[in-house]
PDB file of N, CA and C in Angstrom:
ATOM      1  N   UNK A   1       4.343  26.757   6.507  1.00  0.00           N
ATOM      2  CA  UNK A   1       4.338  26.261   5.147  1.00  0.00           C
ATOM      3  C   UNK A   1       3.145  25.316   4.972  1.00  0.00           C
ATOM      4  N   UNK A   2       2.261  25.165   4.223  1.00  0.00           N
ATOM      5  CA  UNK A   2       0.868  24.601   3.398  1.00  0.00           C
ATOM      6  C   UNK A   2       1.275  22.963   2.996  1.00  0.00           C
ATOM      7  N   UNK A   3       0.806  22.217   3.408  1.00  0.00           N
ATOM      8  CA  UNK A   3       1.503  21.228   2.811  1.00  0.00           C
ATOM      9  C   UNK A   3      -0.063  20.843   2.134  1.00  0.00           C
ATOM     10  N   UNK A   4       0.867  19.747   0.764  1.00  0.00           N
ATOM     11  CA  UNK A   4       0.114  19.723  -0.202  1.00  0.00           C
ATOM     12  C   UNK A   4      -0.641  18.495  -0.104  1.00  0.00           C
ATOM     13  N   UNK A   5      -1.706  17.744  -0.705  1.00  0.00           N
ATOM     14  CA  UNK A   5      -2.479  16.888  -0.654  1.00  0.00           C
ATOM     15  C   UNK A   5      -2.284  16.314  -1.852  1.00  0.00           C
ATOM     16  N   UNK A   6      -1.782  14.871  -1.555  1.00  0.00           N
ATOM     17  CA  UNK A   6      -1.631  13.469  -2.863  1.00  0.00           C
ATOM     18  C   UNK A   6      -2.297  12.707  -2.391  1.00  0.00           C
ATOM     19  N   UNK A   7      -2.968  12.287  -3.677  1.00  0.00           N
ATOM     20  CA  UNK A   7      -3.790  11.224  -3.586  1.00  0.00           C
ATOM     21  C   UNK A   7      -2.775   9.882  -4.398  1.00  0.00           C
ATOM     22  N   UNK A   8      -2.630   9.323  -3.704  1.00  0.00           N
ATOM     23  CA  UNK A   8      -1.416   7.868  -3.780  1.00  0.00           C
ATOM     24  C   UNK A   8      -1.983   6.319  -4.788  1.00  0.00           C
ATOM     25  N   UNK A   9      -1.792   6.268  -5.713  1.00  0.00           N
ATOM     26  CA  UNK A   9      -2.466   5.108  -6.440  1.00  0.00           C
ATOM     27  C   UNK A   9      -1.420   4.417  -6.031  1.00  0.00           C
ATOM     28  N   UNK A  10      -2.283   2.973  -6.072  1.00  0.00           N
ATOM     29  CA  UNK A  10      -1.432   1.311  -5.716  1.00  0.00           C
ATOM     30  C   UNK A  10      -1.618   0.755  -6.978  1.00  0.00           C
ATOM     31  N   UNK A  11      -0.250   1.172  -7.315  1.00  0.00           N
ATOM     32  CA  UNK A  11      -0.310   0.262  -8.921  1.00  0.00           C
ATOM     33  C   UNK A  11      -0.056  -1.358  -8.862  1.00  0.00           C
ATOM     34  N   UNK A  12      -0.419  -2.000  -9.513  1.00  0.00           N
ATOM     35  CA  UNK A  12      -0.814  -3.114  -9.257  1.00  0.00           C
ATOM     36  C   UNK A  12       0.733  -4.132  -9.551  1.00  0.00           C
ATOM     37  N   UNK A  13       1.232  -3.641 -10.592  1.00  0.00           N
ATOM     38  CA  UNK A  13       2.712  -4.302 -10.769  1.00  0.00           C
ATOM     39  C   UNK A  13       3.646  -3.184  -9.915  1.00  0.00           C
ATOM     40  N   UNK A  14       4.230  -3.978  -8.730  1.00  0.00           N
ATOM     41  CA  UNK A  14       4.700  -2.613  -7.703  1.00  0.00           C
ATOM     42  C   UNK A  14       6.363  -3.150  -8.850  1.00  0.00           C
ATOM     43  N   UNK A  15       6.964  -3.683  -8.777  1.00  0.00           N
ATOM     44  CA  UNK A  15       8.302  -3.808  -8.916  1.00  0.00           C
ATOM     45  C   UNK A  15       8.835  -2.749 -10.601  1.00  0.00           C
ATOM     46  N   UNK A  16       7.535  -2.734 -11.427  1.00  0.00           N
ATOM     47  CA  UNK A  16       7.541  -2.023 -12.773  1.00  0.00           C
ATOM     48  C   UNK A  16       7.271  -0.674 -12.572  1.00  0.00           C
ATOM     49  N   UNK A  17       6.701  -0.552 -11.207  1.00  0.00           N
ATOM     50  CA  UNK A  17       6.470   0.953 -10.863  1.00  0.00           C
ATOM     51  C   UNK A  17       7.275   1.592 -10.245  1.00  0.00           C
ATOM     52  N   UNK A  18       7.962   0.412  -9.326  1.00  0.00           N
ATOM     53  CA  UNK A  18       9.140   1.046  -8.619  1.00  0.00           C
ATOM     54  C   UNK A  18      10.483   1.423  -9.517  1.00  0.00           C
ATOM     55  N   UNK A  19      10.706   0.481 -10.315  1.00  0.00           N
ATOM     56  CA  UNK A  19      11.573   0.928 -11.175  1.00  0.00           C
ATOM     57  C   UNK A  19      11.334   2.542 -12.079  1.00  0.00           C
ATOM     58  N   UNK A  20       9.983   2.403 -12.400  1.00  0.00           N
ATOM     59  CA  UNK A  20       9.427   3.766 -13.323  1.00  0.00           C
ATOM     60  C   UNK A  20       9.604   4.926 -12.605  1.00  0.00           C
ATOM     61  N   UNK A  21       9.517   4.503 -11.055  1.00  0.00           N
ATOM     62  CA  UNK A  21       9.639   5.861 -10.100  1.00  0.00           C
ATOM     63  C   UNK A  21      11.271   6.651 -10.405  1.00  0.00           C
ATOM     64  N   UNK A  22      11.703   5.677 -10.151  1.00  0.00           N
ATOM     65  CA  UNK A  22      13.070   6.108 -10.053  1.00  0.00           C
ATOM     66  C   UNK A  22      13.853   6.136 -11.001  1.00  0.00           C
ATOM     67  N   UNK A  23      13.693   5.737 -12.683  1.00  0.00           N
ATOM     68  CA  UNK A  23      14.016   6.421 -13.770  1.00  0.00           C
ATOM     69  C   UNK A  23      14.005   7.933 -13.895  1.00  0.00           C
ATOM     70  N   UNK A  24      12.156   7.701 -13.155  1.00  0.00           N
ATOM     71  CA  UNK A  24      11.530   9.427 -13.309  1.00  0.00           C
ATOM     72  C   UNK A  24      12.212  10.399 -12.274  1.00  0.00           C
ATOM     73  N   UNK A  25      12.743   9.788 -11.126  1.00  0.00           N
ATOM     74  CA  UNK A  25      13.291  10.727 -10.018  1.00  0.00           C
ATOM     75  C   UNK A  25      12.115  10.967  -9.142  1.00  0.00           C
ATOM     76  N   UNK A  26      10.526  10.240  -8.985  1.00  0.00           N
ATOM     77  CA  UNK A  26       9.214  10.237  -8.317  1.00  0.00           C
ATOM     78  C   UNK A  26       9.008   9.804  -7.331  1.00  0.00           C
ATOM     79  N   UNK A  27      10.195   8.462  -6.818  1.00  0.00           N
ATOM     80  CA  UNK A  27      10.035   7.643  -5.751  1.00  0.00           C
ATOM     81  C   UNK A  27       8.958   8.328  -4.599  1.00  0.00           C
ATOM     82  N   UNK A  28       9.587   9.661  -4.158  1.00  0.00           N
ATOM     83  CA  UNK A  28       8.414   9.883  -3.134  1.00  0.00           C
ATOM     84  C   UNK A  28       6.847   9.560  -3.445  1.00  0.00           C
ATOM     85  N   UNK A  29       6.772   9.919  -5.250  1.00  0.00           N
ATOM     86  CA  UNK A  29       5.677   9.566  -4.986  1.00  0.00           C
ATOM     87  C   UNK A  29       4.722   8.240  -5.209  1.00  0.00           C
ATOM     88  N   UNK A  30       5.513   7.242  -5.318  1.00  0.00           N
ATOM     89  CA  UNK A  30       5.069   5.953  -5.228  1.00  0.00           C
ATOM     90  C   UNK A  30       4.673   5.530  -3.872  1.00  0.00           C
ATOM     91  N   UNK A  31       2.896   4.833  -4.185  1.00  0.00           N
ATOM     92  CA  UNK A  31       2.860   4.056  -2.748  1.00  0.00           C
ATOM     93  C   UNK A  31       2.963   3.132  -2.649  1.00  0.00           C
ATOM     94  N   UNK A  32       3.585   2.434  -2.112  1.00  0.00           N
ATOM     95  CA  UNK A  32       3.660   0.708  -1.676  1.00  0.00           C
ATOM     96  C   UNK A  32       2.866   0.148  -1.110  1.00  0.00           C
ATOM     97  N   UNK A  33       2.243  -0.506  -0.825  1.00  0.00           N
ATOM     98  CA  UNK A  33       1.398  -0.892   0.177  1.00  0.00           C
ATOM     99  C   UNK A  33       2.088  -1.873   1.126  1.00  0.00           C
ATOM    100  N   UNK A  34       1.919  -1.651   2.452  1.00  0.00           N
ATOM    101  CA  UNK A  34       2.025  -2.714   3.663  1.00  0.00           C
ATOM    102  C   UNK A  34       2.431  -4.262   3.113  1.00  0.00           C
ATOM    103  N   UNK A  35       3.253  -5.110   3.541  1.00  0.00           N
ATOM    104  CA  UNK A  35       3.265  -5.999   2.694  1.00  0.00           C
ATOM    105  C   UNK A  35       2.150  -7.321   3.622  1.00  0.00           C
ATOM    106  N   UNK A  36       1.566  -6.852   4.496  1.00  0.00           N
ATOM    107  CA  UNK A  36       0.206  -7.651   5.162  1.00  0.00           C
ATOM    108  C   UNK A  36      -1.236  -7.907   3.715  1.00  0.00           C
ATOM    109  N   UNK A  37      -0.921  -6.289   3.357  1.00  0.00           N
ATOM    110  CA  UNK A  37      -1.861  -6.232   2.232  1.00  0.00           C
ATOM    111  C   UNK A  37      -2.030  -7.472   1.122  1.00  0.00           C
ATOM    112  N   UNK A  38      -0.650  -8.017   0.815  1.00  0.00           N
ATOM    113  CA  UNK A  38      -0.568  -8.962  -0.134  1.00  0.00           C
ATOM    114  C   UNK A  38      -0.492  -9.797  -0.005  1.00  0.00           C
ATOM    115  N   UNK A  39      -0.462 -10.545   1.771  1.00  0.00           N
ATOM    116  CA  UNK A  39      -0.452 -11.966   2.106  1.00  0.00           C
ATOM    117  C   UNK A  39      -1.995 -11.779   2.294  1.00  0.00           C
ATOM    118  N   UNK A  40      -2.761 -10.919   2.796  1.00  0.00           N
ATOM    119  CA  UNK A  40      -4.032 -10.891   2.828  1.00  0.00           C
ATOM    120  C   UNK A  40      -5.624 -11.448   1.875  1.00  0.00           C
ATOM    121  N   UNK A  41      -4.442 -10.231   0.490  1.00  0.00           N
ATOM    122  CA  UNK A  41      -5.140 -10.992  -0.787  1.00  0.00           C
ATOM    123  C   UNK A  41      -4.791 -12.014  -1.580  1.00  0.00           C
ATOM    124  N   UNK A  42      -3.143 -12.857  -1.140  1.00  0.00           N
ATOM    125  CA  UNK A  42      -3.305 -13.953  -1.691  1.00  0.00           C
ATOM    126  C   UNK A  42      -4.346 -14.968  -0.925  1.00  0.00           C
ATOM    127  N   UNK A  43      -4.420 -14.526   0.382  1.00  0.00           N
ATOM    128  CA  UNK A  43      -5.308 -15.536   1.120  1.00  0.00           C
ATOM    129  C   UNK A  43      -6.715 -15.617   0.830  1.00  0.00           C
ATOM    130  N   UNK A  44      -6.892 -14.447   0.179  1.00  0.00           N
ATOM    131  CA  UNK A  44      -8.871 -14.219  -0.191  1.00  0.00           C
ATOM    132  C   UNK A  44      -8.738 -15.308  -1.640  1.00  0.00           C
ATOM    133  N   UNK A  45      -7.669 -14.832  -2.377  1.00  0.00           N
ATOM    134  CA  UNK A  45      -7.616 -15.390  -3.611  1.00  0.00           C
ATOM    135  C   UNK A  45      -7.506 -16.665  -3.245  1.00  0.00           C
ATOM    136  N   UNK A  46      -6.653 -17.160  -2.646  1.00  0.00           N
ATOM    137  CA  UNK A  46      -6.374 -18.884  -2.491  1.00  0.00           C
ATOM    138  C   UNK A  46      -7.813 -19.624  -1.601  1.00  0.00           C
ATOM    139  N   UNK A  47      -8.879 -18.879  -0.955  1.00  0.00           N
ATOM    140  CA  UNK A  47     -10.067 -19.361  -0.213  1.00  0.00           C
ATOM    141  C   UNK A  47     -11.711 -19.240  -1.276  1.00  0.00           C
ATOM    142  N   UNK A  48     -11.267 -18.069  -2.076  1.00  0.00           N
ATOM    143  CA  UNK A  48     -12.409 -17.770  -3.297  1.00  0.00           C
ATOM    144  C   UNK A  48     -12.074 -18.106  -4.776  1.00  0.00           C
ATOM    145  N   UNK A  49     -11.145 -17.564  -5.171  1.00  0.00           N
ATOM    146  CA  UNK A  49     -10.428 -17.995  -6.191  1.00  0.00           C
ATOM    147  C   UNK A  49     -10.768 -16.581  -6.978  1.00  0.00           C
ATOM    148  N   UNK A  50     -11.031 -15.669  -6.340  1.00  0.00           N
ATOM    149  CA  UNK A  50     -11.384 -13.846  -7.075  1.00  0.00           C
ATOM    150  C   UNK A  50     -10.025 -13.311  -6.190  1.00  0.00           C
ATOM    151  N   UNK A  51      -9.437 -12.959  -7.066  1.00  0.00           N
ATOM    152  CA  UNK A  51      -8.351 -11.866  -7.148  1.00  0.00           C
ATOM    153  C   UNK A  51      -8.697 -10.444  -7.137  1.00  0.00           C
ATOM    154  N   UNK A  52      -8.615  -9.849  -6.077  1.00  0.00           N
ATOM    155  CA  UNK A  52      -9.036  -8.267  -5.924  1.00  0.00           C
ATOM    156  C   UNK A  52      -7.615  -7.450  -6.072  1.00  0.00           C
ATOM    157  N   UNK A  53      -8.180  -6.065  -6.276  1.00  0.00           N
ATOM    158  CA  UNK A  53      -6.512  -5.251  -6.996  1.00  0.00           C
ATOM    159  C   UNK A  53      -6.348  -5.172  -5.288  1.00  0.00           C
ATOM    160  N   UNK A  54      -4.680  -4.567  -5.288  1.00  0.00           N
ATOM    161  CA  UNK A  54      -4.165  -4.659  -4.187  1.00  0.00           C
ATOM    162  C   UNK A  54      -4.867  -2.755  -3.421  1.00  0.00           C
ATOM    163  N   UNK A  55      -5.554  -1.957  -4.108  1.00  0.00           N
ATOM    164  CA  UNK A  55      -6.480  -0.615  -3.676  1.00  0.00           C
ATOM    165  C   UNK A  55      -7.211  -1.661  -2.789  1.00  0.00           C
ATOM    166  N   UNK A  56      -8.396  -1.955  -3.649  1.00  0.00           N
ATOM    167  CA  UNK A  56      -9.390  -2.425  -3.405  1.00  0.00           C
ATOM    168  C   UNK A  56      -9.289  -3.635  -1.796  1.00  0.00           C
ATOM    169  N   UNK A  57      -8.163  -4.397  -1.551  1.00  0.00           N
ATOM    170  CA  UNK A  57      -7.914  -4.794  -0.379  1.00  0.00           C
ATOM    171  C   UNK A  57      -7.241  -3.860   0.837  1.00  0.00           C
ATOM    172  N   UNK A  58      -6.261  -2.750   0.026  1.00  0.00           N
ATOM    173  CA  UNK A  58      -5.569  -2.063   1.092  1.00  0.00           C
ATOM    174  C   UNK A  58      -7.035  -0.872   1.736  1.00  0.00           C
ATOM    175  N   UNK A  59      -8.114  -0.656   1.172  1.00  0.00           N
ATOM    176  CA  UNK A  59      -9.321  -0.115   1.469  1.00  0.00           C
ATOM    177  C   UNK A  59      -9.758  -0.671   2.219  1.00  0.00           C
ATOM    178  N   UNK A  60     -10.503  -1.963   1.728  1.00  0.00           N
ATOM    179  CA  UNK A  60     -11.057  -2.777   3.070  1.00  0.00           C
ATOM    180  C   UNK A  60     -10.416  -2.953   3.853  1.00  0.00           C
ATOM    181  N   UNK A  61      -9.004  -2.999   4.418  1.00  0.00           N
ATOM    182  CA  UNK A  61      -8.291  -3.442   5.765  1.00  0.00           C
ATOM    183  C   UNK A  61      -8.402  -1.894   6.417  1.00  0.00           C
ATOM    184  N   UNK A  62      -8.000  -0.921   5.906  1.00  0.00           N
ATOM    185  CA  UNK A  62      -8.442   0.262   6.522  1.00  0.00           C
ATOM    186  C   UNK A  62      -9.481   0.482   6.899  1.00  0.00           C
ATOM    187  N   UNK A  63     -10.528   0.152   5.942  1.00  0.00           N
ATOM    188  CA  UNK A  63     -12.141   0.030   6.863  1.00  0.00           C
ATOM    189  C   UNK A  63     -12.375  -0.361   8.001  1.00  0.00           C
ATOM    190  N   UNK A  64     -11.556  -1.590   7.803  1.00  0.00           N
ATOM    191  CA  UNK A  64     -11.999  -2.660   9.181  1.00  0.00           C
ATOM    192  C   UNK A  64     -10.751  -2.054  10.294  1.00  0.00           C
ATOM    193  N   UNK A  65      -9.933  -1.618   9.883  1.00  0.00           N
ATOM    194  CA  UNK A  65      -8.984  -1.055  11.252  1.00  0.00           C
ATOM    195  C   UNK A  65      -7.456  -2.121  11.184  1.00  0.00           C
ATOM    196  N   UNK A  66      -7.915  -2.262   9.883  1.00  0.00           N
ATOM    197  CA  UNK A  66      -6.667  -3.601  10.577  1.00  0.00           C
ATOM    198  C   UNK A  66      -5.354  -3.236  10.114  1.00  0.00           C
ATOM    199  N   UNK A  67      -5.153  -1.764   9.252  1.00  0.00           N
ATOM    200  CA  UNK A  67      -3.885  -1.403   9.039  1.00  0.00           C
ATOM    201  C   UNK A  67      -3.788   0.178   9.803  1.00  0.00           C
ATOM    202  N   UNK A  68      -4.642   0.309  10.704  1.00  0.00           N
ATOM    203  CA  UNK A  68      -4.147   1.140  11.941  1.00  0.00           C
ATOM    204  C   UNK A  68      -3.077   0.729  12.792  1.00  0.00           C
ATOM    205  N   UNK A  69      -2.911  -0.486  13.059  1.00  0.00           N
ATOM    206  CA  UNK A  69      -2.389  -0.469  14.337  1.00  0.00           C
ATOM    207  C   UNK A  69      -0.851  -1.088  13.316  1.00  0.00           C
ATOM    208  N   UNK A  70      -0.356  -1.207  12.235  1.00  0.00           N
ATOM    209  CA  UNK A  70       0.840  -1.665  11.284  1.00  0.00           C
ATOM    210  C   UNK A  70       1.263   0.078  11.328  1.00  0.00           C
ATOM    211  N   UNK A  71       0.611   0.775  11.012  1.00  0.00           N
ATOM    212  CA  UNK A  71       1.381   1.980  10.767  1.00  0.00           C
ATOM    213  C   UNK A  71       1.349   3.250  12.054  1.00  0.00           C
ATOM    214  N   UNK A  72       0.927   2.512  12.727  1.00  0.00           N
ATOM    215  CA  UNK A  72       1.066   3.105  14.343  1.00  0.00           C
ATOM    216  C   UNK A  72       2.276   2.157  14.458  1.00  0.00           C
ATOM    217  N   UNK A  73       2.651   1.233  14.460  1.00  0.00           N
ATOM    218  CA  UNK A  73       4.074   0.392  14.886  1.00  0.00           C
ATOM    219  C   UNK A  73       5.132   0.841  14.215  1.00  0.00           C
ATOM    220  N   UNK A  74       4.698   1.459  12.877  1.00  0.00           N
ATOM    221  CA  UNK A  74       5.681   2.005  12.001  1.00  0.00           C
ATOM    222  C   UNK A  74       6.381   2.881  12.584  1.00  0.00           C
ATOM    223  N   UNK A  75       5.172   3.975  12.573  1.00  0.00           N
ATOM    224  CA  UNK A  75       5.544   5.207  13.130  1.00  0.00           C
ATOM    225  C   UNK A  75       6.220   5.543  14.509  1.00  0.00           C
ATOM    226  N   UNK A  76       5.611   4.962  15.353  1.00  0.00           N
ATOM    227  CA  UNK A  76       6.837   4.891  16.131  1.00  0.00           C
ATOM    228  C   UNK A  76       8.574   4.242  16.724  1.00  0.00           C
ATOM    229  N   UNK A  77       8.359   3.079  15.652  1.00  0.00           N
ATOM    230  CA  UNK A  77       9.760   2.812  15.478  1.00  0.00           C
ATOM    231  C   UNK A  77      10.818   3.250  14.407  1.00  0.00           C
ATOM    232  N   UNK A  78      10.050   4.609  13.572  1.00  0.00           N
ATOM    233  CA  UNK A  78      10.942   4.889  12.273  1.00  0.00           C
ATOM    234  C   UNK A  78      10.975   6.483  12.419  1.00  0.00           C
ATOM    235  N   UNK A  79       9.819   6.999  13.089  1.00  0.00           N
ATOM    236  CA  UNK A  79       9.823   8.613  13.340  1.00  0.00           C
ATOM    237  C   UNK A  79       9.312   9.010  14.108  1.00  0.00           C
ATOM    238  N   UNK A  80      10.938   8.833  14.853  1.00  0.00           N
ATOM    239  CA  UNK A  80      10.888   9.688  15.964  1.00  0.00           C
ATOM    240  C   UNK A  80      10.800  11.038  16.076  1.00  0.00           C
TER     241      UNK A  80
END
C-alpha cells in the first residue's frame, strides 16, 4: 500500500486548532509541535524581545539537530 505525503502546518493558536480538529473529525491531521519548541521560543523572545512563529523555530531546531534526538526518545518509548 502507497502511503501518502502531508505536509503538516504549525498553526500558531494550537488549543483553537485542536479544538477545530476535532469538531472536523481531522485530529490526525493536526501537528503539534514538541513542547521544547515553545520553551525554546519563549526563551529567544524573553533574551531579544522578537517573537518567531512556532514553524519558523520548530525549523531551526531541526536544522541544528536538536529535535532529532526528542523524537528518537519518542519513538522508541511509544512504538514499539
Amino acid at each position: 500500500m502507497a502511503r501518502k505525503s502531508v505536509q503538516l502546518e504549525t498553526p500558531e493558536n494550537i488549543l483553537e486548532a485542536f479544538y477545530d480538529a476535532i469538531r472536523k473529525n481531522k485530529l490526525k491531521d493536526l501537528h503539534i509541535p514538541h513542547s521544547s519548541v515553545f520553551y525554546v521560543r519563549a526563551a529567544i523572545e524573553s533574551d531579544t524581545g522578537v517573537r518567531y512563529t512556532l514553524k519558523h523555530v520548530e525549523t531551526a531546531m531541526k536544522a541544528e539537530g536538536m529535535l532529532k534526538d526528542v523524537w528518537d526518545t519518542c519513538a522508541r518509548m511509544y512504538c514499539r
